[in-house]
PDB file of N, CA and C in Angstrom:
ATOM      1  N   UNK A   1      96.304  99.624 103.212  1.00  0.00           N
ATOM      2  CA  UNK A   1      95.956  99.655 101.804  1.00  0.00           C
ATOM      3  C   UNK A   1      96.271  98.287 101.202  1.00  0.00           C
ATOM      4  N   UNK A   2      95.837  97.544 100.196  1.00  0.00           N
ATOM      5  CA  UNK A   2      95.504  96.466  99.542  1.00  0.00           C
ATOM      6  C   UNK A   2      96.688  96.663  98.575  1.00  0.00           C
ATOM      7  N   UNK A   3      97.318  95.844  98.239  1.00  0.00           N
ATOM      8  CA  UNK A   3      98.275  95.417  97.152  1.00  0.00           C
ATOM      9  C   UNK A   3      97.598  95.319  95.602  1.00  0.00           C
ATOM     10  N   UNK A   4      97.884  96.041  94.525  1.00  0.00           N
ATOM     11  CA  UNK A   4      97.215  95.672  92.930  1.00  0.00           C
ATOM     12  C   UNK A   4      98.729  95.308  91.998  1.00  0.00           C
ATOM     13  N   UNK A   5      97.788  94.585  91.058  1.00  0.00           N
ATOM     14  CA  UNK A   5      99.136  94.401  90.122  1.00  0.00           C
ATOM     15  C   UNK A   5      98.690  95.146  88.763  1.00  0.00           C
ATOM     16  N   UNK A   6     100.138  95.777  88.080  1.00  0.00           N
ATOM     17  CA  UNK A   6      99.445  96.112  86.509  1.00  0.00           C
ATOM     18  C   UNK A   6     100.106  94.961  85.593  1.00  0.00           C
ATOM     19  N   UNK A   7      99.807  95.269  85.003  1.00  0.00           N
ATOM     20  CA  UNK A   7      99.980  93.996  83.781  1.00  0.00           C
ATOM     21  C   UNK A   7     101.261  94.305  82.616  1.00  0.00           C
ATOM     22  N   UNK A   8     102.141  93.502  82.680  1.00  0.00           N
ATOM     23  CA  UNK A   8     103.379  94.185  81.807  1.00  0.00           C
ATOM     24  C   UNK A   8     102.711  94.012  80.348  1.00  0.00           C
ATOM     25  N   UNK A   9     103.263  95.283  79.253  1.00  0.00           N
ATOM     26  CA  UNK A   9     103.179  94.954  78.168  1.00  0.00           C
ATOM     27  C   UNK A   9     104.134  94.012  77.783  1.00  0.00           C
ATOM     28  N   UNK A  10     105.199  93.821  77.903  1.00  0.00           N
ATOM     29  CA  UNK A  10     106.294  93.220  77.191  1.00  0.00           C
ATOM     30  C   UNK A  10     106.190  91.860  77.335  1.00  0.00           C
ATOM     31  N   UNK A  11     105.338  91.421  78.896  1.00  0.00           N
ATOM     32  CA  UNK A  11     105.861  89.780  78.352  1.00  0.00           C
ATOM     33  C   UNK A  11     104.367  89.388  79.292  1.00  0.00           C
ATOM     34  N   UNK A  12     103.660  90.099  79.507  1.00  0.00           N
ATOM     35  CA  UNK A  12     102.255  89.780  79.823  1.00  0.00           C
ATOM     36  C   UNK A  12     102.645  89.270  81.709  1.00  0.00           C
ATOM     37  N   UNK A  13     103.441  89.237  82.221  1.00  0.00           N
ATOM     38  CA  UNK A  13     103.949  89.433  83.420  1.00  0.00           C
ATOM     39  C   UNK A  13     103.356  90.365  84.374  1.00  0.00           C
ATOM     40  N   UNK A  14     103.042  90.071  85.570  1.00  0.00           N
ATOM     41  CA  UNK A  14     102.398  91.481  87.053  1.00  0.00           C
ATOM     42  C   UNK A  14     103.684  91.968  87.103  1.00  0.00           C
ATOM     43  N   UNK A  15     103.457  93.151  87.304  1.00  0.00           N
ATOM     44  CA  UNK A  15     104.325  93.855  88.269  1.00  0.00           C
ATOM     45  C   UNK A  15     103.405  94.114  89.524  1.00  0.00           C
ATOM     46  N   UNK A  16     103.984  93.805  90.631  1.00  0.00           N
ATOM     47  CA  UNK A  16     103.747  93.397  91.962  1.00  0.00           C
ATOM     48  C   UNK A  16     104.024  95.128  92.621  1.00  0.00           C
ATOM     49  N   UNK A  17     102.572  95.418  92.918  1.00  0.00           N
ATOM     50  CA  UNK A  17     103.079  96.965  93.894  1.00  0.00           C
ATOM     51  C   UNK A  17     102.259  96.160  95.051  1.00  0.00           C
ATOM     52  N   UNK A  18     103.293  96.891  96.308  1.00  0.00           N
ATOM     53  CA  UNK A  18     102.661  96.639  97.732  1.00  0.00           C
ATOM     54  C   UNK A  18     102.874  97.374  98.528  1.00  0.00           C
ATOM     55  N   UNK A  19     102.164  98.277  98.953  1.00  0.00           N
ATOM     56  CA  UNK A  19     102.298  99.443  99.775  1.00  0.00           C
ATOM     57  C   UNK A  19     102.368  98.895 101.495  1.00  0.00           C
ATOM     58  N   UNK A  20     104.052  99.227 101.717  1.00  0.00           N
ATOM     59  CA  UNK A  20     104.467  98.897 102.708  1.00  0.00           C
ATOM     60  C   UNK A  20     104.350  99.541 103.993  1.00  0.00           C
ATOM     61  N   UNK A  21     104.364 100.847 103.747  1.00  0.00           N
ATOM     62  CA  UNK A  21     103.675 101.680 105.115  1.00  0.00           C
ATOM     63  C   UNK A  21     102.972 102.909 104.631  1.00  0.00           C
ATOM     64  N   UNK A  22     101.799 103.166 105.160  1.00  0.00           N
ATOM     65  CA  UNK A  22     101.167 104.908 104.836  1.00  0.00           C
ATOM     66  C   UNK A  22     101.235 105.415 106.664  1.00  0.00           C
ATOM     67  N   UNK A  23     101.698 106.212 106.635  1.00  0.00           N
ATOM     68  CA  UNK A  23     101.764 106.893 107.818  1.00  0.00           C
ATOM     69  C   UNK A  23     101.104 108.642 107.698  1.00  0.00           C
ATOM     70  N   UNK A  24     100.196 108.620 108.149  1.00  0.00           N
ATOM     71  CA  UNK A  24      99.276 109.980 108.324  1.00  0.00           C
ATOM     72  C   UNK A  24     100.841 110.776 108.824  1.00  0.00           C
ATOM     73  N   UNK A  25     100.736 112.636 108.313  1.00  0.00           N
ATOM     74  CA  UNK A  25     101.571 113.155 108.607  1.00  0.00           C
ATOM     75  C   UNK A  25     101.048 114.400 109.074  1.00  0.00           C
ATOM     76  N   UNK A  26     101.012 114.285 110.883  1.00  0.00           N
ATOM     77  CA  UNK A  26     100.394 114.945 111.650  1.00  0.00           C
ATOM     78  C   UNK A  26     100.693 116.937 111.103  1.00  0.00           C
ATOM     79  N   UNK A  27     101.476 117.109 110.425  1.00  0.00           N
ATOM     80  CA  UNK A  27     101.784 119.195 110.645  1.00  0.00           C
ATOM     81  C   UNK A  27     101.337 118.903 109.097  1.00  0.00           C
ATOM     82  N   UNK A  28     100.723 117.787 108.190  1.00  0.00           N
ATOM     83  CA  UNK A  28     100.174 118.215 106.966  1.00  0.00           C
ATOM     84  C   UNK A  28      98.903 117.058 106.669  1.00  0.00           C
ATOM     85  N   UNK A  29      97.718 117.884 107.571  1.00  0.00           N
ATOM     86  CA  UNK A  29      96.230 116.958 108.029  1.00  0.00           C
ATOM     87  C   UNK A  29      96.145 116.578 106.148  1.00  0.00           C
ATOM     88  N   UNK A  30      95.372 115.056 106.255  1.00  0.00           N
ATOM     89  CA  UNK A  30      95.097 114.804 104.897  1.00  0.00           C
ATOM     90  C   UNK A  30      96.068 114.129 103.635  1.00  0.00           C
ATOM     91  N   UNK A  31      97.248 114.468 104.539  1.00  0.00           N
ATOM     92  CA  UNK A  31      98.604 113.652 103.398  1.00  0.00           C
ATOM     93  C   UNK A  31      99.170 112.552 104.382  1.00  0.00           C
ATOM     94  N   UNK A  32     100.028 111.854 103.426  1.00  0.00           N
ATOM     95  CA  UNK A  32     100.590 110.713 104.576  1.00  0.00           C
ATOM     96  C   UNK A  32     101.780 110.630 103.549  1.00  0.00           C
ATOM     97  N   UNK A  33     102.915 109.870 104.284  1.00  0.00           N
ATOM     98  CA  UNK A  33     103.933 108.779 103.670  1.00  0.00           C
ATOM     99  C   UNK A  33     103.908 107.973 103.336  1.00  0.00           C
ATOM    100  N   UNK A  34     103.714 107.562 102.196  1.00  0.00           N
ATOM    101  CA  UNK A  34     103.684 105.686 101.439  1.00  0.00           C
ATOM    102  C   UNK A  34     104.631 105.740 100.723  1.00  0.00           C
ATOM    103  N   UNK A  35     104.649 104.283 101.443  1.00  0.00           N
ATOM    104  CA  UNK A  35     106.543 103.614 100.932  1.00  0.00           C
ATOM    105  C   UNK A  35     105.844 102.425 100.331  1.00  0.00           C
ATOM    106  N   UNK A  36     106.207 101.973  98.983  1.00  0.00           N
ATOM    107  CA  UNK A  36     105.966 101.058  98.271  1.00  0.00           C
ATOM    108  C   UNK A  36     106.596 100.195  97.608  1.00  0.00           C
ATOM    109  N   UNK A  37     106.711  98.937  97.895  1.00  0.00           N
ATOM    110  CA  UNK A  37     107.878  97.729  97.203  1.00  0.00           C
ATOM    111  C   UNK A  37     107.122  97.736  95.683  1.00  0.00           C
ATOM    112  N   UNK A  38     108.053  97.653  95.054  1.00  0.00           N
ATOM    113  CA  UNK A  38     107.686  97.603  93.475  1.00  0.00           C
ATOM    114  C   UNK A  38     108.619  96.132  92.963  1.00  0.00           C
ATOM    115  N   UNK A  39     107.760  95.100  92.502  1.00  0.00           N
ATOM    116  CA  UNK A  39     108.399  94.043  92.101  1.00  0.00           C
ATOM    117  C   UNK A  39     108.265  93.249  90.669  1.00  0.00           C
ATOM    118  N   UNK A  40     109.283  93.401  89.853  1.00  0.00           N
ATOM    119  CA  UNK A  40     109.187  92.918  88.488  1.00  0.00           C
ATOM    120  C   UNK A  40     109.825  91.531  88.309  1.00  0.00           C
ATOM    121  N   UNK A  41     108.528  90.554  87.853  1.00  0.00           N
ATOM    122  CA  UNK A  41     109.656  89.701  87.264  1.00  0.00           C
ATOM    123  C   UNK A  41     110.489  89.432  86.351  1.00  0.00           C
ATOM    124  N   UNK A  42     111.224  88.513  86.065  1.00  0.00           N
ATOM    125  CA  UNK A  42     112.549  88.746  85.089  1.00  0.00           C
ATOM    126  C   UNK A  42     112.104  89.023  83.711  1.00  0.00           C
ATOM    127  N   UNK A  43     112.463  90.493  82.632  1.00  0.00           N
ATOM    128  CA  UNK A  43     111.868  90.433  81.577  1.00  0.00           C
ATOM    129  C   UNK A  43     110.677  91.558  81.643  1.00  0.00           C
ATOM    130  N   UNK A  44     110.047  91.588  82.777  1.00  0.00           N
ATOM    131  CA  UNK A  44     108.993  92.505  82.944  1.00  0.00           C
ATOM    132  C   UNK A  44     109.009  94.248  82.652  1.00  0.00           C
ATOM    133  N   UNK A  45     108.222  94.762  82.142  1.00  0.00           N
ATOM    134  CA  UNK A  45     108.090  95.786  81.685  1.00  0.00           C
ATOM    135  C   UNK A  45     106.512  96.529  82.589  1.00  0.00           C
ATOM    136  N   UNK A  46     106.825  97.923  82.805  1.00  0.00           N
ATOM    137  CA  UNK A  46     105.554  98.603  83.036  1.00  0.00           C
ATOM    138  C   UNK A  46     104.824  99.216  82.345  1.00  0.00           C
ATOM    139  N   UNK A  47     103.398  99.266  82.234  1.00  0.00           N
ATOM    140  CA  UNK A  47     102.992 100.442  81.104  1.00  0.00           C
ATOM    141  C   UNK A  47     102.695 101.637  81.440  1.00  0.00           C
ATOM    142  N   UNK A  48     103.077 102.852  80.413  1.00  0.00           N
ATOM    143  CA  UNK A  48     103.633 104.254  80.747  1.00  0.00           C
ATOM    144  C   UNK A  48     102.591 104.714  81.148  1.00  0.00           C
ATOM    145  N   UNK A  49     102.688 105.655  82.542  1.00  0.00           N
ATOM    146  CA  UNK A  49     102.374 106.140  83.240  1.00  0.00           C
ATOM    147  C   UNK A  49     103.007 107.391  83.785  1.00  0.00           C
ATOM    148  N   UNK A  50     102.046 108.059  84.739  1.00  0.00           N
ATOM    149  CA  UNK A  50     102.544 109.203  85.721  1.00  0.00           C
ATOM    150  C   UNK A  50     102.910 109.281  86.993  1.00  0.00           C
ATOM    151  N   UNK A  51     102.934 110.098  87.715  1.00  0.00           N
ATOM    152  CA  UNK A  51     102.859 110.270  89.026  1.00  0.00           C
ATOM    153  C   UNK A  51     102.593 111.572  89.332  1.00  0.00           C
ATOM    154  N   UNK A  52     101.223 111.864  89.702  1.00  0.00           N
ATOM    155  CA  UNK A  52     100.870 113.495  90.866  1.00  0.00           C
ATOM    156  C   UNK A  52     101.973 113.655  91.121  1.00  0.00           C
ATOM    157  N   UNK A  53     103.180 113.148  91.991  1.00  0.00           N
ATOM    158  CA  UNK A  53     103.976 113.773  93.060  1.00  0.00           C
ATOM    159  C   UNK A  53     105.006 112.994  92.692  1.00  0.00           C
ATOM    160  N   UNK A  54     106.055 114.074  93.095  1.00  0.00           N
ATOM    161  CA  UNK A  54     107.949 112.987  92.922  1.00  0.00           C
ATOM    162  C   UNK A  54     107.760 112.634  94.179  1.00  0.00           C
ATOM    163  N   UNK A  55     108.802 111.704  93.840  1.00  0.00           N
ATOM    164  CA  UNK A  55     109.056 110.355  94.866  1.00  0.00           C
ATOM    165  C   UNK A  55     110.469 110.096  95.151  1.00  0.00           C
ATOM    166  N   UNK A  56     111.540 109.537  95.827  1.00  0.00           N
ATOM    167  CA  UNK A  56     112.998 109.286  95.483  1.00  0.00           C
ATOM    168  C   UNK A  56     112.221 107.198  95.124  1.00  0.00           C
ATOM    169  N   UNK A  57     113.259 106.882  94.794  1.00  0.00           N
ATOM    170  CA  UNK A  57     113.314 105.269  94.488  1.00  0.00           C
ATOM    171  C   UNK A  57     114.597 104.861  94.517  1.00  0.00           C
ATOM    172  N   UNK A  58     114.697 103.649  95.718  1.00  0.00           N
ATOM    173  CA  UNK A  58     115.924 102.925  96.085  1.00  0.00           C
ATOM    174  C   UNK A  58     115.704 101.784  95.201  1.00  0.00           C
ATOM    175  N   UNK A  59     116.754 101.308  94.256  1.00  0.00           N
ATOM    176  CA  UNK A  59     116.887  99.965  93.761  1.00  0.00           C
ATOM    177  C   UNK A  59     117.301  98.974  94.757  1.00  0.00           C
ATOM    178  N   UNK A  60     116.573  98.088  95.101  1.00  0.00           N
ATOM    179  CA  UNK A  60     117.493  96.712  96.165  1.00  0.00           C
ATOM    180  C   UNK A  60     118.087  95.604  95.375  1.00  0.00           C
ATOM    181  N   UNK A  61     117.063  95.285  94.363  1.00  0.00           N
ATOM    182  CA  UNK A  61     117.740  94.328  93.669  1.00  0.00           C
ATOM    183  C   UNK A  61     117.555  94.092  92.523  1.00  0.00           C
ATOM    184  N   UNK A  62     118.630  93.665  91.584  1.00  0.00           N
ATOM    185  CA  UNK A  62     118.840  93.857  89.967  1.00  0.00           C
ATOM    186  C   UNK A  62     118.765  95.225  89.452  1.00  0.00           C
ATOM    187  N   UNK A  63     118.387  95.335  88.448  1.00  0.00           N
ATOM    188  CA  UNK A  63     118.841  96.787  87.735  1.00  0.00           C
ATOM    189  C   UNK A  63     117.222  97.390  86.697  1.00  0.00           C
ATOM    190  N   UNK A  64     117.339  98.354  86.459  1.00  0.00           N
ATOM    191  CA  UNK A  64     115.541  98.911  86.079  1.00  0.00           C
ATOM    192  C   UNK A  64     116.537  99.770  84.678  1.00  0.00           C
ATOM    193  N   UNK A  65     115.775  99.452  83.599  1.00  0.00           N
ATOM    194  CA  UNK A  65     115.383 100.954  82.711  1.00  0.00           C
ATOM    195  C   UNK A  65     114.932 102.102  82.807  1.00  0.00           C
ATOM    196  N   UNK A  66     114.777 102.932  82.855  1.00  0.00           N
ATOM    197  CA  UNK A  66     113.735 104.105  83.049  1.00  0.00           C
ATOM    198  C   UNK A  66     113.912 105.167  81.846  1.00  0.00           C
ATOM    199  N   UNK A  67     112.853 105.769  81.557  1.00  0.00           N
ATOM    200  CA  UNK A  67     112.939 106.789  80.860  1.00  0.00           C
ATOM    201  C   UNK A  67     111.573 107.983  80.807  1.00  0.00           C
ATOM    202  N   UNK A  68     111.669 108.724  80.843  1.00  0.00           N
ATOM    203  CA  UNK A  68     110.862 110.030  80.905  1.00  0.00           C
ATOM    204  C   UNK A  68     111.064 110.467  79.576  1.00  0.00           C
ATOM    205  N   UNK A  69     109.609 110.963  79.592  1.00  0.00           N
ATOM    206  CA  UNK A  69     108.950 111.648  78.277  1.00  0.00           C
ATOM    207  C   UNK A  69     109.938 112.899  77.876  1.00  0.00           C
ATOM    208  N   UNK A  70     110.493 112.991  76.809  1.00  0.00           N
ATOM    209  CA  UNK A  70     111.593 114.129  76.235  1.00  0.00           C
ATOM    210  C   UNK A  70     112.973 113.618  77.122  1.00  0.00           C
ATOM    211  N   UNK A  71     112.984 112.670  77.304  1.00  0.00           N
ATOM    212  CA  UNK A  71     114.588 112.035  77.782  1.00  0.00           C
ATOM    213  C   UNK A  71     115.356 112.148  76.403  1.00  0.00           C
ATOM    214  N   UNK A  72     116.219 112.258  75.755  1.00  0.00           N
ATOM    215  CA  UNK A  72     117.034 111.612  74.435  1.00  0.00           C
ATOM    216  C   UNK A  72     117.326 110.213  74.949  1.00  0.00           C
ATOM    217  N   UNK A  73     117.886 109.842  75.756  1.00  0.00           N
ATOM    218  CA  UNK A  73     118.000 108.491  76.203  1.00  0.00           C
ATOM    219  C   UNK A  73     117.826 107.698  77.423  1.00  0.00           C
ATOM    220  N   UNK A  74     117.568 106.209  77.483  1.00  0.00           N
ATOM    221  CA  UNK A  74     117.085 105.920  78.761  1.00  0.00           C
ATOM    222  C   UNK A  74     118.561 105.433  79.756  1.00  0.00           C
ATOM    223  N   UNK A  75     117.757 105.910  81.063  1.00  0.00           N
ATOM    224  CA  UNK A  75     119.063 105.611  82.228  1.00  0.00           C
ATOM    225  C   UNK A  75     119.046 104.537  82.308  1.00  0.00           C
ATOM    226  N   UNK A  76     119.904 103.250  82.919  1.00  0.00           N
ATOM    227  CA  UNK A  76     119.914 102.031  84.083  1.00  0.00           C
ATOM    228  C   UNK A  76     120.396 102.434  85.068  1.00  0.00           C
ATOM    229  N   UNK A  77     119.644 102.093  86.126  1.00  0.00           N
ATOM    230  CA  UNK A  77     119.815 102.062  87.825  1.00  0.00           C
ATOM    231  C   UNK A  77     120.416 100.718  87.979  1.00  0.00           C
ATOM    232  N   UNK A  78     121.095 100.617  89.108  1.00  0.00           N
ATOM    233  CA  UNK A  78     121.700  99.116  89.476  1.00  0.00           C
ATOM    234  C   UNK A  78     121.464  98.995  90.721  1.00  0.00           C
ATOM    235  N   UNK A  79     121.543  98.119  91.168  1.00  0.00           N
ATOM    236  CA  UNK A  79     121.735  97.467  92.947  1.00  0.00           C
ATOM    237  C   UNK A  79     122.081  98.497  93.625  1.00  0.00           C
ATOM    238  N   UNK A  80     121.072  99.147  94.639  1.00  0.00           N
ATOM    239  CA  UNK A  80     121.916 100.339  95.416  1.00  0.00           C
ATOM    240  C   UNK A  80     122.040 101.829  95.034  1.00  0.00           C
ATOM    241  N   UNK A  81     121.222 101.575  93.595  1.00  0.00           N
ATOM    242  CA  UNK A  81     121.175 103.067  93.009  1.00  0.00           C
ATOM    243  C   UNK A  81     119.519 103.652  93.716  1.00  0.00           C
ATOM    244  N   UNK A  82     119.984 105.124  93.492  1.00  0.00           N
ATOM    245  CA  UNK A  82     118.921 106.029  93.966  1.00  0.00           C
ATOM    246  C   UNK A  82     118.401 106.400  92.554  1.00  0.00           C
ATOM    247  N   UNK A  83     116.999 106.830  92.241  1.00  0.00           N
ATOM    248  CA  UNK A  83     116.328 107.784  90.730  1.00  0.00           C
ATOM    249  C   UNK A  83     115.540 108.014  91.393  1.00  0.00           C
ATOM    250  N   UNK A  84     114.747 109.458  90.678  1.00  0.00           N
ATOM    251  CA  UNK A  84     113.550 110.100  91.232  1.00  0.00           C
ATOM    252  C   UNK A  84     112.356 109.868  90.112  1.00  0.00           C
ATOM    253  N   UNK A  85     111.156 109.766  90.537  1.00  0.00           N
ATOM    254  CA  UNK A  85     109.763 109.962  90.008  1.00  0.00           C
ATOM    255  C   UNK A  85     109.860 110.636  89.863  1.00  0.00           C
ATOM    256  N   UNK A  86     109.351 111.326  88.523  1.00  0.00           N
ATOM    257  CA  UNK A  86     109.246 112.989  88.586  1.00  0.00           C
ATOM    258  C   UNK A  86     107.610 113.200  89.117  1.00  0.00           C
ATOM    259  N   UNK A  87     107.252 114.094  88.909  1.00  0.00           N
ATOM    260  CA  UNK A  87     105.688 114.518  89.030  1.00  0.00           C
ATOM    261  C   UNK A  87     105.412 114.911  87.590  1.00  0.00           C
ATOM    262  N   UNK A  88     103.992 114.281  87.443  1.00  0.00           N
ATOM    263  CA  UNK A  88     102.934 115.124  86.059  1.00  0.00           C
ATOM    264  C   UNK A  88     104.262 115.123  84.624  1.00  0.00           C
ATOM    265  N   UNK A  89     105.041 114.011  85.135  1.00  0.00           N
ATOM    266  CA  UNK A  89     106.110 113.833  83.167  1.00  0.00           C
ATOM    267  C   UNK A  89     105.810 112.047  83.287  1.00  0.00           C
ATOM    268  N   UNK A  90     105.120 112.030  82.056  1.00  0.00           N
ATOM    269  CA  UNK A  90     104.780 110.534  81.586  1.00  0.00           C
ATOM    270  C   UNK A  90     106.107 109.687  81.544  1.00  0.00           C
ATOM    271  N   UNK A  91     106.253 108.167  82.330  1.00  0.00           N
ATOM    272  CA  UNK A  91     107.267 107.608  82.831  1.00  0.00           C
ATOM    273  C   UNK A  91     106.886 106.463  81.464  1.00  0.00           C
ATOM    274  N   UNK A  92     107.019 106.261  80.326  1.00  0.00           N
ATOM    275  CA  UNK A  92     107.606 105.820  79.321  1.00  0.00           C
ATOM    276  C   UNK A  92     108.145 104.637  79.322  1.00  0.00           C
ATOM    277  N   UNK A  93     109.211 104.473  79.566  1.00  0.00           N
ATOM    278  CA  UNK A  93     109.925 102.830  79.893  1.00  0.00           C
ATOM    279  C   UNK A  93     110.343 102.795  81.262  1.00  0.00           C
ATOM    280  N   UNK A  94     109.958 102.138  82.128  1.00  0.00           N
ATOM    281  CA  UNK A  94     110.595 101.172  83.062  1.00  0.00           C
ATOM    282  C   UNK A  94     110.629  99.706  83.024  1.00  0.00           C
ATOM    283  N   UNK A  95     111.465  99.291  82.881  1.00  0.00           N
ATOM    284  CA  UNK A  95     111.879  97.491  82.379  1.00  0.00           C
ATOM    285  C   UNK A  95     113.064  97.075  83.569  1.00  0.00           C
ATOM    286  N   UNK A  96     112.384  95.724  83.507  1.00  0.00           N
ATOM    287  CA  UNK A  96     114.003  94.759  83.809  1.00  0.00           C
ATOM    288  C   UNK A  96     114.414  94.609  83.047  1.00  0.00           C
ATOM    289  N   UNK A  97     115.629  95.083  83.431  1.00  0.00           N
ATOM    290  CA  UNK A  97     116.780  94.409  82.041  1.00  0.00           C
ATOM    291  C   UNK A  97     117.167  93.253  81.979  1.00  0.00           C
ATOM    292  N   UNK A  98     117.227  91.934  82.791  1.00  0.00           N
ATOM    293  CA  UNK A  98     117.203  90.865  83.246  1.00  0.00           C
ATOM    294  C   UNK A  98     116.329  90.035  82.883  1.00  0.00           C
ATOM    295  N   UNK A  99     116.430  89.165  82.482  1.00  0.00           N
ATOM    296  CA  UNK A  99     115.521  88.043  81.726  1.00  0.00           C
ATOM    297  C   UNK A  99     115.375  86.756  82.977  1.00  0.00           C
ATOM    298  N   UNK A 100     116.346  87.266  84.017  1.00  0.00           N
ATOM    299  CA  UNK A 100     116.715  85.964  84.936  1.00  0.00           C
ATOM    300  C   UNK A 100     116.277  86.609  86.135  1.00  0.00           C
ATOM    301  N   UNK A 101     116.710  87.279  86.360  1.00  0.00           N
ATOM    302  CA  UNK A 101     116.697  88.153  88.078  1.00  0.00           C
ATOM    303  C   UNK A 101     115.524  89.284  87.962  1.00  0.00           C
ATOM    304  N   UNK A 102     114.740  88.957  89.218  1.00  0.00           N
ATOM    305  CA  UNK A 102     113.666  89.838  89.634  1.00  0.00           C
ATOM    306  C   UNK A 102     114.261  91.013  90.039  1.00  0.00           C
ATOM    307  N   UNK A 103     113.625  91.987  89.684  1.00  0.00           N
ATOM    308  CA  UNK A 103     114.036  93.570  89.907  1.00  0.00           C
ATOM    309  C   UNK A 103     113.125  93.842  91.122  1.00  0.00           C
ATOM    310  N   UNK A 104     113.874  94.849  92.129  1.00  0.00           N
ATOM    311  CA  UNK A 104     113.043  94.956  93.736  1.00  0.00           C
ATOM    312  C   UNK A 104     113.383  96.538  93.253  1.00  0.00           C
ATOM    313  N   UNK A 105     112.369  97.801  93.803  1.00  0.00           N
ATOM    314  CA  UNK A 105     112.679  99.206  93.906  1.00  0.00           C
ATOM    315  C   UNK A 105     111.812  98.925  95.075  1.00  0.00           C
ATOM    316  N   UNK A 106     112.094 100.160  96.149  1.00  0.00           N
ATOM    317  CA  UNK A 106     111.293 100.712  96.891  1.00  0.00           C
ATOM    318  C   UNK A 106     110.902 102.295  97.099  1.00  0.00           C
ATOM    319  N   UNK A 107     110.113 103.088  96.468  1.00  0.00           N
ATOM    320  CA  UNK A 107     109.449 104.148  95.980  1.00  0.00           C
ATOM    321  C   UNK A 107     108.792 104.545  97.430  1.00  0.00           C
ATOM    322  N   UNK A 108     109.627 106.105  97.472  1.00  0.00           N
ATOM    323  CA  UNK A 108     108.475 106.593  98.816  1.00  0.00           C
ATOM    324  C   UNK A 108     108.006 108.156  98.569  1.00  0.00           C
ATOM    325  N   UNK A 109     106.892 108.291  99.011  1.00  0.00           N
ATOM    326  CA  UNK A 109     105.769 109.386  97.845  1.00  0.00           C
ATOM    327  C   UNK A 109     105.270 110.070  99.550  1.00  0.00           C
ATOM    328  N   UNK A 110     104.907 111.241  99.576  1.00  0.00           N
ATOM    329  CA  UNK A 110     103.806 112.222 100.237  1.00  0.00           C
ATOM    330  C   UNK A 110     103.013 112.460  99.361  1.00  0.00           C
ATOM    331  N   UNK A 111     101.709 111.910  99.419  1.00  0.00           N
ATOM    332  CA  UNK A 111     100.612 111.993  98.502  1.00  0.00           C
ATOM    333  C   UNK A 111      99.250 112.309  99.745  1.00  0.00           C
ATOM    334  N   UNK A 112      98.201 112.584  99.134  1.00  0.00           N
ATOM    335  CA  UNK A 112      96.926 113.119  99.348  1.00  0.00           C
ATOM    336  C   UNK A 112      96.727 111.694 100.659  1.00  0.00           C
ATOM    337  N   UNK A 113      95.933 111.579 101.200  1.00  0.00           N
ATOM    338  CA  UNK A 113      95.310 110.104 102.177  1.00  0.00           C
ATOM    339  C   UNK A 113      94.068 109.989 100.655  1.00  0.00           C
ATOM    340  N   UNK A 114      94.337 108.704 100.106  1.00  0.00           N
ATOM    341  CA  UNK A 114      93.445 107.726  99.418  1.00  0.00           C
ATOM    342  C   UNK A 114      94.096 108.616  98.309  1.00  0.00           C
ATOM    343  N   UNK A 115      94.571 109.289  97.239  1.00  0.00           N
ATOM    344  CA  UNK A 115      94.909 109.413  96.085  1.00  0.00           C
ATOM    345  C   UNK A 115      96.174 108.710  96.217  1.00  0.00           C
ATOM    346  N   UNK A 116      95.990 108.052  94.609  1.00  0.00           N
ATOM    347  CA  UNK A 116      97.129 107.117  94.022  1.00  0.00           C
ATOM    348  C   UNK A 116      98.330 108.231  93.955  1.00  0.00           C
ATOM    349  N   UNK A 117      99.568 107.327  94.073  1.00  0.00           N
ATOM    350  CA  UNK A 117     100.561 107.738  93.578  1.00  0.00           C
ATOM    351  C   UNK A 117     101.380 107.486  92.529  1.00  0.00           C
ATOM    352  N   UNK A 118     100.079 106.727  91.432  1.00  0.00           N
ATOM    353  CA  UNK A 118     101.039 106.095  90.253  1.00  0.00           C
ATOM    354  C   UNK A 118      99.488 106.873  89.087  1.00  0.00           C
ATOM    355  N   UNK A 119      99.977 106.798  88.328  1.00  0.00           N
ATOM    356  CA  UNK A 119      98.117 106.826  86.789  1.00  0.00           C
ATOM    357  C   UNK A 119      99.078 106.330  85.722  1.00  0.00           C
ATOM    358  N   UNK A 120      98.004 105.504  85.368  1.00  0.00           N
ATOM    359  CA  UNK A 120      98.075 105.016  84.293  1.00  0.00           C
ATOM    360  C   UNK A 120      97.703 105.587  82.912  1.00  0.00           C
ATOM    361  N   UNK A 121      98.805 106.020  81.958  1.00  0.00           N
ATOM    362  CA  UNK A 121      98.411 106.820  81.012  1.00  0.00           C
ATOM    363  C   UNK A 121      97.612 105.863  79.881  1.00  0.00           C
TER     364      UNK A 121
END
């Protein structure tokens, strides 16, 4: 699969998705495993979106905002932290909090073979 970027609102910045492995998953014909590096630069923001399917997400490096639709408030993840995608709840804020340091997650999804695992609301 081909690498796309979306376009941050906050500082007009890519966020860098690159789908690092899809592996067909032989006892469920039609779905696979995609593991995806998610890369923000410093300052960068995503625009709110979904996801069909939860996902877990490893932070590697620097720290992320996040917040889900009916949150009262938003979490920070740090270096080494785990958060989940939810499924079908609009993902609202995800930001670097960092103006200096690039934020690394790596997001891994069982999704359909060829359906996205991100929409853009």
């Amino acid at each position: 699969m081909s690498e796309s970027e979306l376009t941050s609102e906050k500082n007009h910045n890519a966020v860098k998705r690159t789908v690092l492995q899809a592996i067909p998953i032989p006892a469920l014909p039609g779905w696979e495993h995609r593991m995806v590096l998610l890369e923000y630069p410093a300052g960068a923001a995503a625009p709110a979106h979904h996801h069909p399917i939860a996902g877990p997400n490893y932070v590697v490096q620097g720290s992320v905002l996040s917040q889900w639709e009916g949150d009262a408030e938003p979490q920070v993840f740090h270096a080494g932290d785990t958060f989940l995608d939810y499924a079908e709840r609009s993902h609202t804020r995800v930001e670097n909090v960092s103006e200096e340091e690039e934020l690394k997650i790596v997001a891994c999804y069982v999704v359909r073979v060829g359906e996205p695992n991100v929409v853009m609301v």
